[in-house]
C-alpha atoms as a PDB file:
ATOM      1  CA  UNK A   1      78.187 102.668 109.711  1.00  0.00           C
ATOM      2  CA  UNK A   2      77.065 105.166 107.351  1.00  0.00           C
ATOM      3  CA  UNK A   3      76.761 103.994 103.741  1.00  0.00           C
ATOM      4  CA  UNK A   4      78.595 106.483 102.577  1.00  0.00           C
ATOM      5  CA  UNK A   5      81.227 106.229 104.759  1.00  0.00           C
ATOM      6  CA  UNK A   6      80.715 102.923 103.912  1.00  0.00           C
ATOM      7  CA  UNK A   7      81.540 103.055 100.533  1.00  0.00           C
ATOM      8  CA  UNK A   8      84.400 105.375 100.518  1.00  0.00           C
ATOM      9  CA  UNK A   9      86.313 103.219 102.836  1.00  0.00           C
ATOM     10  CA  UNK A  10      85.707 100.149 100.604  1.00  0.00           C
ATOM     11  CA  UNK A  11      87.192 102.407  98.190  1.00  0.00           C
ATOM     12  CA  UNK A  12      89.995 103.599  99.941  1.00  0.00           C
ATOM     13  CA  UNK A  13      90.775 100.106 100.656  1.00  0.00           C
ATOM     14  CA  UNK A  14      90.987  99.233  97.460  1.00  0.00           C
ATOM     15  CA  UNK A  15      93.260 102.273  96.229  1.00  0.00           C
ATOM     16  CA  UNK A  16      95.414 101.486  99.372  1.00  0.00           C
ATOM     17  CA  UNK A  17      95.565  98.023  98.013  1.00  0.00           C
ATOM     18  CA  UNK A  18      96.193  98.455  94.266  1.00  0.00           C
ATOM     19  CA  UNK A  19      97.685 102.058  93.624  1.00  0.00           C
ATOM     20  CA  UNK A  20      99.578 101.982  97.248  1.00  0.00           C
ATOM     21  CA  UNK A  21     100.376  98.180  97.294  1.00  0.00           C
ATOM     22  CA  UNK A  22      99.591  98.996 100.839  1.00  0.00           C
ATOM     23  CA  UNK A  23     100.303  96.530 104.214  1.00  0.00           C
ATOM     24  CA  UNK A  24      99.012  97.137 107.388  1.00  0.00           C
ATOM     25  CA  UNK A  25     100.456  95.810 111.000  1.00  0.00           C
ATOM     26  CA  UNK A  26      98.352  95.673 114.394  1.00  0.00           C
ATOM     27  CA  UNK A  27      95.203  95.985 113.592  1.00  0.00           C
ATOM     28  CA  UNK A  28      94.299  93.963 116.517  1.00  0.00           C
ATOM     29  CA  UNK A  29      95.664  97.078 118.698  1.00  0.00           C
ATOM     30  CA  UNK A  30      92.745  99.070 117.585  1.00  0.00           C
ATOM     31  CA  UNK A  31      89.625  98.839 120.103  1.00  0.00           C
ATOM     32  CA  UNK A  32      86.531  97.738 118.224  1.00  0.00           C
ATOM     33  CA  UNK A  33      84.536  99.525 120.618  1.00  0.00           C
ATOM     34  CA  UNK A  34      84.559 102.734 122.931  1.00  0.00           C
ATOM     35  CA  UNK A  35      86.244 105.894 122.956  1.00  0.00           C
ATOM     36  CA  UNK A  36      89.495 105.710 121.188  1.00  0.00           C
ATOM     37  CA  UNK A  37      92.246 108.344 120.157  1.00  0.00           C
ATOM     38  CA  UNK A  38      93.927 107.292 117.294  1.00  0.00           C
ATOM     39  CA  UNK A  39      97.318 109.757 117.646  1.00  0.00           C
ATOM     40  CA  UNK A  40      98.897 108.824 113.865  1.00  0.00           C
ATOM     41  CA  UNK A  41     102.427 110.636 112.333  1.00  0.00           C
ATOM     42  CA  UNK A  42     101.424 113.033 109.382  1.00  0.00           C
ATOM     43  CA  UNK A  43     102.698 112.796 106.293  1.00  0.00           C
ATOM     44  CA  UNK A  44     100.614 114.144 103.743  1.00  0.00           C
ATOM     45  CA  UNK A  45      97.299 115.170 102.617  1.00  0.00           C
ATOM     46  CA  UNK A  46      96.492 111.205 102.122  1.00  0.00           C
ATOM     47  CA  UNK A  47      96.923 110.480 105.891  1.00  0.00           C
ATOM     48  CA  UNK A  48      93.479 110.778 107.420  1.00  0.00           C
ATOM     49  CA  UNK A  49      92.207 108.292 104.397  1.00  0.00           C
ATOM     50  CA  UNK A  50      95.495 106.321 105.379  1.00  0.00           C
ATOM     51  CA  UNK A  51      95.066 105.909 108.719  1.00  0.00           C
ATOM     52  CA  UNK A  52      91.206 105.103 108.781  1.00  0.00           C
ATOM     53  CA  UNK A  53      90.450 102.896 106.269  1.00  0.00           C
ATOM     54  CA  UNK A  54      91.602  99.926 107.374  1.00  0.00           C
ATOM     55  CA  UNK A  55      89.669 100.597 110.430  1.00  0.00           C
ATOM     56  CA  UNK A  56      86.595  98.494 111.187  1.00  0.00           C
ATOM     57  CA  UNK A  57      84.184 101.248 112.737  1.00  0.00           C
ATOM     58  CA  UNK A  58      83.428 104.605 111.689  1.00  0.00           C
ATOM     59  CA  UNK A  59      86.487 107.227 112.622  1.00  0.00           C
ATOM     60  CA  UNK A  60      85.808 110.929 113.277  1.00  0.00           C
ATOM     61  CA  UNK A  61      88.577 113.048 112.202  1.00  0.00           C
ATOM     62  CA  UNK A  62      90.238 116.947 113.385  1.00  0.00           C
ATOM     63  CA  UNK A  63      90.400 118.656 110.330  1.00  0.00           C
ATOM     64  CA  UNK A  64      92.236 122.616 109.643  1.00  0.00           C
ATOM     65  CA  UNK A  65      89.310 125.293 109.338  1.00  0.00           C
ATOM     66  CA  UNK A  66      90.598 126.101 106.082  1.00  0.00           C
ATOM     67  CA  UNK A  67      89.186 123.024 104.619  1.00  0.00           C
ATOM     68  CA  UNK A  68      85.570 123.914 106.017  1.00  0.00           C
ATOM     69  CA  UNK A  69      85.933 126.695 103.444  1.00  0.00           C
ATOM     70  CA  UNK A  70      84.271 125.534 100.193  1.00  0.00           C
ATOM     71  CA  UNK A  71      80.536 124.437 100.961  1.00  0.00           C
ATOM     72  CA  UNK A  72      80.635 121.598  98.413  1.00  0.00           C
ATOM     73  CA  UNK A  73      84.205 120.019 100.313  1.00  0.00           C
ATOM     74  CA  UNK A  74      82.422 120.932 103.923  1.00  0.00           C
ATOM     75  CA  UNK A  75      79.012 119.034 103.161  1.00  0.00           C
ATOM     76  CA  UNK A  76      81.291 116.155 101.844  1.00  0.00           C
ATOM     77  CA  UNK A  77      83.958 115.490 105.124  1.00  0.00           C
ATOM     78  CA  UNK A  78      81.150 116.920 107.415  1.00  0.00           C
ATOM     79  CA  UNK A  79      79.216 113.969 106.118  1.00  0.00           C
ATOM     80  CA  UNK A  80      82.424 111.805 107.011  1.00  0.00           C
ATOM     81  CA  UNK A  81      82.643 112.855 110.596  1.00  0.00           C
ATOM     82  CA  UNK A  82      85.407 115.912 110.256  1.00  0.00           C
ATOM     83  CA  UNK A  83      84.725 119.110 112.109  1.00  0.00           C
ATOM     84  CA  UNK A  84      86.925 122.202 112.086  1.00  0.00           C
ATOM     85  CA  UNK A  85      90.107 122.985 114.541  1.00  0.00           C
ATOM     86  CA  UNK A  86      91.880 126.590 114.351  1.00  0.00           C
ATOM     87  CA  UNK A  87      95.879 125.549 113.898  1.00  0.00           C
ATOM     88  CA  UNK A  88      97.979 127.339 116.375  1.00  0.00           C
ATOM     89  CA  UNK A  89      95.139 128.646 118.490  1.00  0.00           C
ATOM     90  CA  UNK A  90      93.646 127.406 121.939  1.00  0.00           C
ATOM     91  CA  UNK A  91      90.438 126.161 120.081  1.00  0.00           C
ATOM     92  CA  UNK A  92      88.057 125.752 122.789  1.00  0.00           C
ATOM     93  CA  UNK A  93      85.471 124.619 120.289  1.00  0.00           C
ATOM     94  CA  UNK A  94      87.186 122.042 118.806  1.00  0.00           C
ATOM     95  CA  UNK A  95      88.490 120.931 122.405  1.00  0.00           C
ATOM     96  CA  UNK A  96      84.466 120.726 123.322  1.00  0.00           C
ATOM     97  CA  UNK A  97      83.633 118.832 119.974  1.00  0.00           C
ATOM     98  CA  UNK A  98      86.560 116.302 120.717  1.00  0.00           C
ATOM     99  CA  UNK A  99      85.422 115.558 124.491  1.00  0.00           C
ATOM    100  CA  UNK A 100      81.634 114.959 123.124  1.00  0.00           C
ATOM    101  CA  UNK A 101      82.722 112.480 120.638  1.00  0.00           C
ATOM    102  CA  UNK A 102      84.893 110.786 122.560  1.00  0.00           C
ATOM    103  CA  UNK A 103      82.662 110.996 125.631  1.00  0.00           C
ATOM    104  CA  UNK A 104      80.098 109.389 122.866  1.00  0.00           C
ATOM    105  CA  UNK A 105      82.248 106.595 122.228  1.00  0.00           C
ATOM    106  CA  UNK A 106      83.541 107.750 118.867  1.00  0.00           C
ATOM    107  CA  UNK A 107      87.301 107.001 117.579  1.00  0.00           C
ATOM    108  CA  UNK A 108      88.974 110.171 116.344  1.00  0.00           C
ATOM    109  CA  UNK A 109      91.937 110.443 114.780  1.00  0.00           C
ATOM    110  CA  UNK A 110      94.589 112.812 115.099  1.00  0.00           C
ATOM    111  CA  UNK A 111      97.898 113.906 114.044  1.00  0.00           C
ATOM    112  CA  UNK A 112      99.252 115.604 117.189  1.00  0.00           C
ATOM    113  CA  UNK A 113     102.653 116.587 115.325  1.00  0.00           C
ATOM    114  CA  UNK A 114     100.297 119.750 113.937  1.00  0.00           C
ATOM    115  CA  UNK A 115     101.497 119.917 110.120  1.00  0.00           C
ATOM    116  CA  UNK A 116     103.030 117.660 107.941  1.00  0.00           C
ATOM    117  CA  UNK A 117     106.567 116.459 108.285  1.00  0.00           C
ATOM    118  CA  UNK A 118     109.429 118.204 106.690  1.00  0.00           C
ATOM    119  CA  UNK A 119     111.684 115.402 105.799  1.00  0.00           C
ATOM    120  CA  UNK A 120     110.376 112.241 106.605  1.00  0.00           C
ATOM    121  CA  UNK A 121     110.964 111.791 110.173  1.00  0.00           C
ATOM    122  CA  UNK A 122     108.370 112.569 113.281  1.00  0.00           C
ATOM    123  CA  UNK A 123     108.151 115.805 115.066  1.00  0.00           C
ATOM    124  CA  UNK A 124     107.799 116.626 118.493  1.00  0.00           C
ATOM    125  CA  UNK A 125     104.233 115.979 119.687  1.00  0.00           C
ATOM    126  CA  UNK A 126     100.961 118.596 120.373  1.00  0.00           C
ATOM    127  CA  UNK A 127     100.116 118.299 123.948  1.00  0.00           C
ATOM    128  CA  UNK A 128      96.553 119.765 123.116  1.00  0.00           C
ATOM    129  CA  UNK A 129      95.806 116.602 121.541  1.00  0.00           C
ATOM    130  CA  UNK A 130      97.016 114.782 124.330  1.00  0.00           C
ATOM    131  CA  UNK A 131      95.428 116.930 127.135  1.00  0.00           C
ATOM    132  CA  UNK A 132      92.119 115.839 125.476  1.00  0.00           C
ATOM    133  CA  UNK A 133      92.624 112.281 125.918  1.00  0.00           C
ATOM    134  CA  UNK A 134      93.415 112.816 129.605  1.00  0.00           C
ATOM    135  CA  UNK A 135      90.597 114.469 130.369  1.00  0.00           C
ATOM    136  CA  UNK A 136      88.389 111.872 128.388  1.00  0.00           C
ATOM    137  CA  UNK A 137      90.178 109.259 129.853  1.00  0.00           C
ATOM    138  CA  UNK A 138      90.588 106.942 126.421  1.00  0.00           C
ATOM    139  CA  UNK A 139      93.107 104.682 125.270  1.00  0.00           C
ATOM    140  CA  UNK A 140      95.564 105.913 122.950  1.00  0.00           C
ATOM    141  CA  UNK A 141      96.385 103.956 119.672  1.00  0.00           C
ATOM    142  CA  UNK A 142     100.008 105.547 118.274  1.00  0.00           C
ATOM    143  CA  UNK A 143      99.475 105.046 114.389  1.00  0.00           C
ATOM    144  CA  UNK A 144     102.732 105.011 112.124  1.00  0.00           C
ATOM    145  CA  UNK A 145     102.181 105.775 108.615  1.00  0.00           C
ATOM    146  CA  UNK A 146     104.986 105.135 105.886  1.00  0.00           C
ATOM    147  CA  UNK A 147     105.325 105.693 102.403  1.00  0.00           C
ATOM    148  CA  UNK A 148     102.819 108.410 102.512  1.00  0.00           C
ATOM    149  CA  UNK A 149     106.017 110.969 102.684  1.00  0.00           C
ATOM    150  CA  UNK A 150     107.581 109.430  99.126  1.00  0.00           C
ATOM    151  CA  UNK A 151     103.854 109.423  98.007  1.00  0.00           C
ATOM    152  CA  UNK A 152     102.855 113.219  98.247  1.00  0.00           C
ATOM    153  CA  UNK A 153     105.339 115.721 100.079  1.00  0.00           C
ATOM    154  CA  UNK A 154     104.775 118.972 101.260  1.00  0.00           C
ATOM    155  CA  UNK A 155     107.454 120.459  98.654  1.00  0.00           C
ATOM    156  CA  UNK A 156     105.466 118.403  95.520  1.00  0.00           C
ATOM    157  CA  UNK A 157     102.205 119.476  94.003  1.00  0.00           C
ATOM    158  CA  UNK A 158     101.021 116.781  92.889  1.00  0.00           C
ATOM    159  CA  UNK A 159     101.225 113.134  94.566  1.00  0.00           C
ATOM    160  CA  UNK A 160     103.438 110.225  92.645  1.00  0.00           C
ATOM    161  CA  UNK A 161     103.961 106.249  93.305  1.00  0.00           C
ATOM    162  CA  UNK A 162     105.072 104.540  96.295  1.00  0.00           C
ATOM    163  CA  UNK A 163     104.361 101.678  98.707  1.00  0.00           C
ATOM    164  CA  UNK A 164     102.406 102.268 102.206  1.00  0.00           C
ATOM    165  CA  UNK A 165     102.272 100.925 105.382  1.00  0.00           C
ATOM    166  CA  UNK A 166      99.931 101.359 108.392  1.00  0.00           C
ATOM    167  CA  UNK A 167     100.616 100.576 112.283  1.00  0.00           C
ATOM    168  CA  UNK A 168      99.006 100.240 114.991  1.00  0.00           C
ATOM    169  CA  UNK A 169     100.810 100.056 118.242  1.00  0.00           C
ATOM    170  CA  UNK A 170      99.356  98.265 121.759  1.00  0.00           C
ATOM    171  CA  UNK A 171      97.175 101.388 122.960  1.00  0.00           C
ATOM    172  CA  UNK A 172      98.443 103.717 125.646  1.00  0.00           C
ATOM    173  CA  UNK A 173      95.987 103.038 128.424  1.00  0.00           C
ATOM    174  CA  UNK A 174      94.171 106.466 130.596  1.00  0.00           C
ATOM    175  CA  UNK A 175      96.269 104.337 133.716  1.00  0.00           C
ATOM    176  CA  UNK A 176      99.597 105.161 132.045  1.00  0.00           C
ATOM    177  CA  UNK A 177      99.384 108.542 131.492  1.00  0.00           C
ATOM    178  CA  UNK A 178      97.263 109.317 134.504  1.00  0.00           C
ATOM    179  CA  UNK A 179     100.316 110.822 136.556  1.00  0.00           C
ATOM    180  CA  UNK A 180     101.546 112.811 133.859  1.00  0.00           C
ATOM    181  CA  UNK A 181     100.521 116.427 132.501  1.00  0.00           C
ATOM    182  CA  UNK A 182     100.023 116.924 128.731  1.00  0.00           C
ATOM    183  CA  UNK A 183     103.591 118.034 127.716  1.00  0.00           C
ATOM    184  CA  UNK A 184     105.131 115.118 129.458  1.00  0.00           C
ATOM    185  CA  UNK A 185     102.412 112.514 127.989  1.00  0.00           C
ATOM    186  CA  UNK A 186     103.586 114.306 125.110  1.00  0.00           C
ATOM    187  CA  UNK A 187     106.965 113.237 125.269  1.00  0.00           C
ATOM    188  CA  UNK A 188     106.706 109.772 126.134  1.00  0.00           C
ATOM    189  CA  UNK A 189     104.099 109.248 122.696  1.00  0.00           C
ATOM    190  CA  UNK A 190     106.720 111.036 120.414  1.00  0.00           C
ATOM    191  CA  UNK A 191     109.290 108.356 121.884  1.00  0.00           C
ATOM    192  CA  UNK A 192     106.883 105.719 121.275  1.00  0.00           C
ATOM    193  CA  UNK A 193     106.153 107.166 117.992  1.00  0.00           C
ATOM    194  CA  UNK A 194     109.485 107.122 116.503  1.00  0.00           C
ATOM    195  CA  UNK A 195     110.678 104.126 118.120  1.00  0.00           C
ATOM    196  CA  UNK A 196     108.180 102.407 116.347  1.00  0.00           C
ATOM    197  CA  UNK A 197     108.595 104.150 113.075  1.00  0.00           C
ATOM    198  CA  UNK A 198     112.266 102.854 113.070  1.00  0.00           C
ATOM    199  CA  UNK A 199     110.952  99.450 113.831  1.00  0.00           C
ATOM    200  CA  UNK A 200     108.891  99.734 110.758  1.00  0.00           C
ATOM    201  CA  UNK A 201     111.181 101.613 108.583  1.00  0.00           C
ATOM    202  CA  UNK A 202     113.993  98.422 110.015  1.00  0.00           C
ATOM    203  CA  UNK A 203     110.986  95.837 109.161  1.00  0.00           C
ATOM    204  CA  UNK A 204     110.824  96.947 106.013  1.00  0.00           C
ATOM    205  CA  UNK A 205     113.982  97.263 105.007  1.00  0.00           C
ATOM    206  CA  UNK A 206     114.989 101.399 104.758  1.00  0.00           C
ATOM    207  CA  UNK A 207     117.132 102.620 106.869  1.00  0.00           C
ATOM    208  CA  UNK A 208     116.345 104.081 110.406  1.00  0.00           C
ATOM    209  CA  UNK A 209     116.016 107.700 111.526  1.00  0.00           C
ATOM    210  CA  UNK A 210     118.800 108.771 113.861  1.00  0.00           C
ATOM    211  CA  UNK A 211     116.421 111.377 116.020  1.00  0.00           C
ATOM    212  CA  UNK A 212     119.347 112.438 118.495  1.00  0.00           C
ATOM    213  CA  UNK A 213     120.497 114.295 115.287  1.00  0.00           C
ATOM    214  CA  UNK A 214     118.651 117.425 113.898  1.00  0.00           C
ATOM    215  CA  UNK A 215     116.807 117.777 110.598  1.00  0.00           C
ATOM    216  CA  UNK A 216     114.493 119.610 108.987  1.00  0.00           C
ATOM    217  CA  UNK A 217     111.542 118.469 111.489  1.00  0.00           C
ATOM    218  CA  UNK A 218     113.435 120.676 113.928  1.00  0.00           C
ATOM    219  CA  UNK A 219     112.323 121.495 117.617  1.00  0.00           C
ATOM    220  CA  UNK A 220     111.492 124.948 116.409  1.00  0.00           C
ATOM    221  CA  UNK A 221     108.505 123.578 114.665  1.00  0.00           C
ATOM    222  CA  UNK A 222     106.930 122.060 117.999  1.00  0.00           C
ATOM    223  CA  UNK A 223     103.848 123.529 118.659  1.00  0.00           C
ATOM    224  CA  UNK A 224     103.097 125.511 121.845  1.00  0.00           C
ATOM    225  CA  UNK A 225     101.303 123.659 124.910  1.00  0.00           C
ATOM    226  CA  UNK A 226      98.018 125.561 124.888  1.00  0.00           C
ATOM    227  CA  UNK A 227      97.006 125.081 121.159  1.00  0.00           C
ATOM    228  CA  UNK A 228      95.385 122.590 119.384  1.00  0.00           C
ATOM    229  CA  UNK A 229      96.035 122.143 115.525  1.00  0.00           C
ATOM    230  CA  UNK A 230      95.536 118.256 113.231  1.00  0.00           C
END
């Protein structure tokens, strides 16, 4: 692992710990070794530190182009394993970049719902993402994050206090997904995704998401198959 990664995720641990108060639930679901596609829900800026850190092997991470921007902020999360995706476009870079890593035996995280959530609850899936698990043939590990939403959302400029919570669910195997295309794969991990959101949200004692009803995470905001975007 590379010291500096090193260090920041001791770090991150340790804010998790103190300032977050944080838990974290099936950690034995996560694959110490080999290609892995961690496919987490995304609810704010925090979430790629979130879902990582408790981690034990280095993570490489999608990240928006936009943050590639300032050279100071690029040398940093380069150094940290991020490279660039275009959001809403059929990146065929960041496809190629994905397959090598994984193909490498890297994890990389994701958040397949494409942008943060509006209100809490877990949007429809990105195939993209999903395609490029098929075609790398890698476990999937669906990642729930809570608290991260009360922390720091989308509407707030500045984050605030809250509790968080990681989980990891029993990984999706290459087997299970084989005879389905992307936007089907799709919609059996956002099922699997917000089933076990509830059962964390239930676990913990808030109340559950009713996602036969609409709300601001509308269907409007899914993605279309042949883009990619974290």
């Amino acid at each position: 692992m590379d010291p500096l990664y090193r260090f920041l995720r001791i770090l991150a641990q340790w804010i998790f710990i103190v300032y977050g108060r944080g838990r974290v639930y099936g950690l034995q679901n996560v694959p110490r070794s080999g290609p892995l596609l961690l496919a987490s829900n995304h609810q704010s800026f925090f979430d790629p530190i979130i879902a990582a850190q408790p981690v034990p092997r280095e993570c490489s991470f999608m990240a928006r182009d936009s943050l590639f921007r300032n050279r100071y902020f690029r040398t940093l999360i380069v150094r940290l394993n991020a490279f660039p995706v275009k959001r809403a476009s059929a990146d065929v870079g960041a496809i190629k970049e994905s397959l090598r890593r994984l193909k490498s035996g890297a994890a990389l995280v994701t958040f397949p719902e494409g942008t943060r959530t509006r209100d809490g609850r877990i949007a429809p899936l990105h195939p993209g993402v999903i395609g490029i698990a098929k075609r790398a043939k890698c476990p999937i590990v669906p990642t729930i994050i809570e608290g991260a939403y009360e922390i720091w959302p989308r509407h707030k400029r500045l984050p605030g206090l809250a509790q968080l919570w990681v989980l990891y669910g029993e990984p999706v195997t290459p087997d299970q997904i084989a005879d389905l295309d992307a936007v089907e794969a799709a919609r059996m991990l956002t099922d699997r995704l917000r089933r076990m959101h509830n059962d964390l949200r239930r676990r913990i004692g808030r109340t559950q998401f009713d996602y036969d009803q609409p709300g601001e995470t509308a269907e409007q905001d899914r993605p279309q198959p042949e883009s990619v975007t974290v």
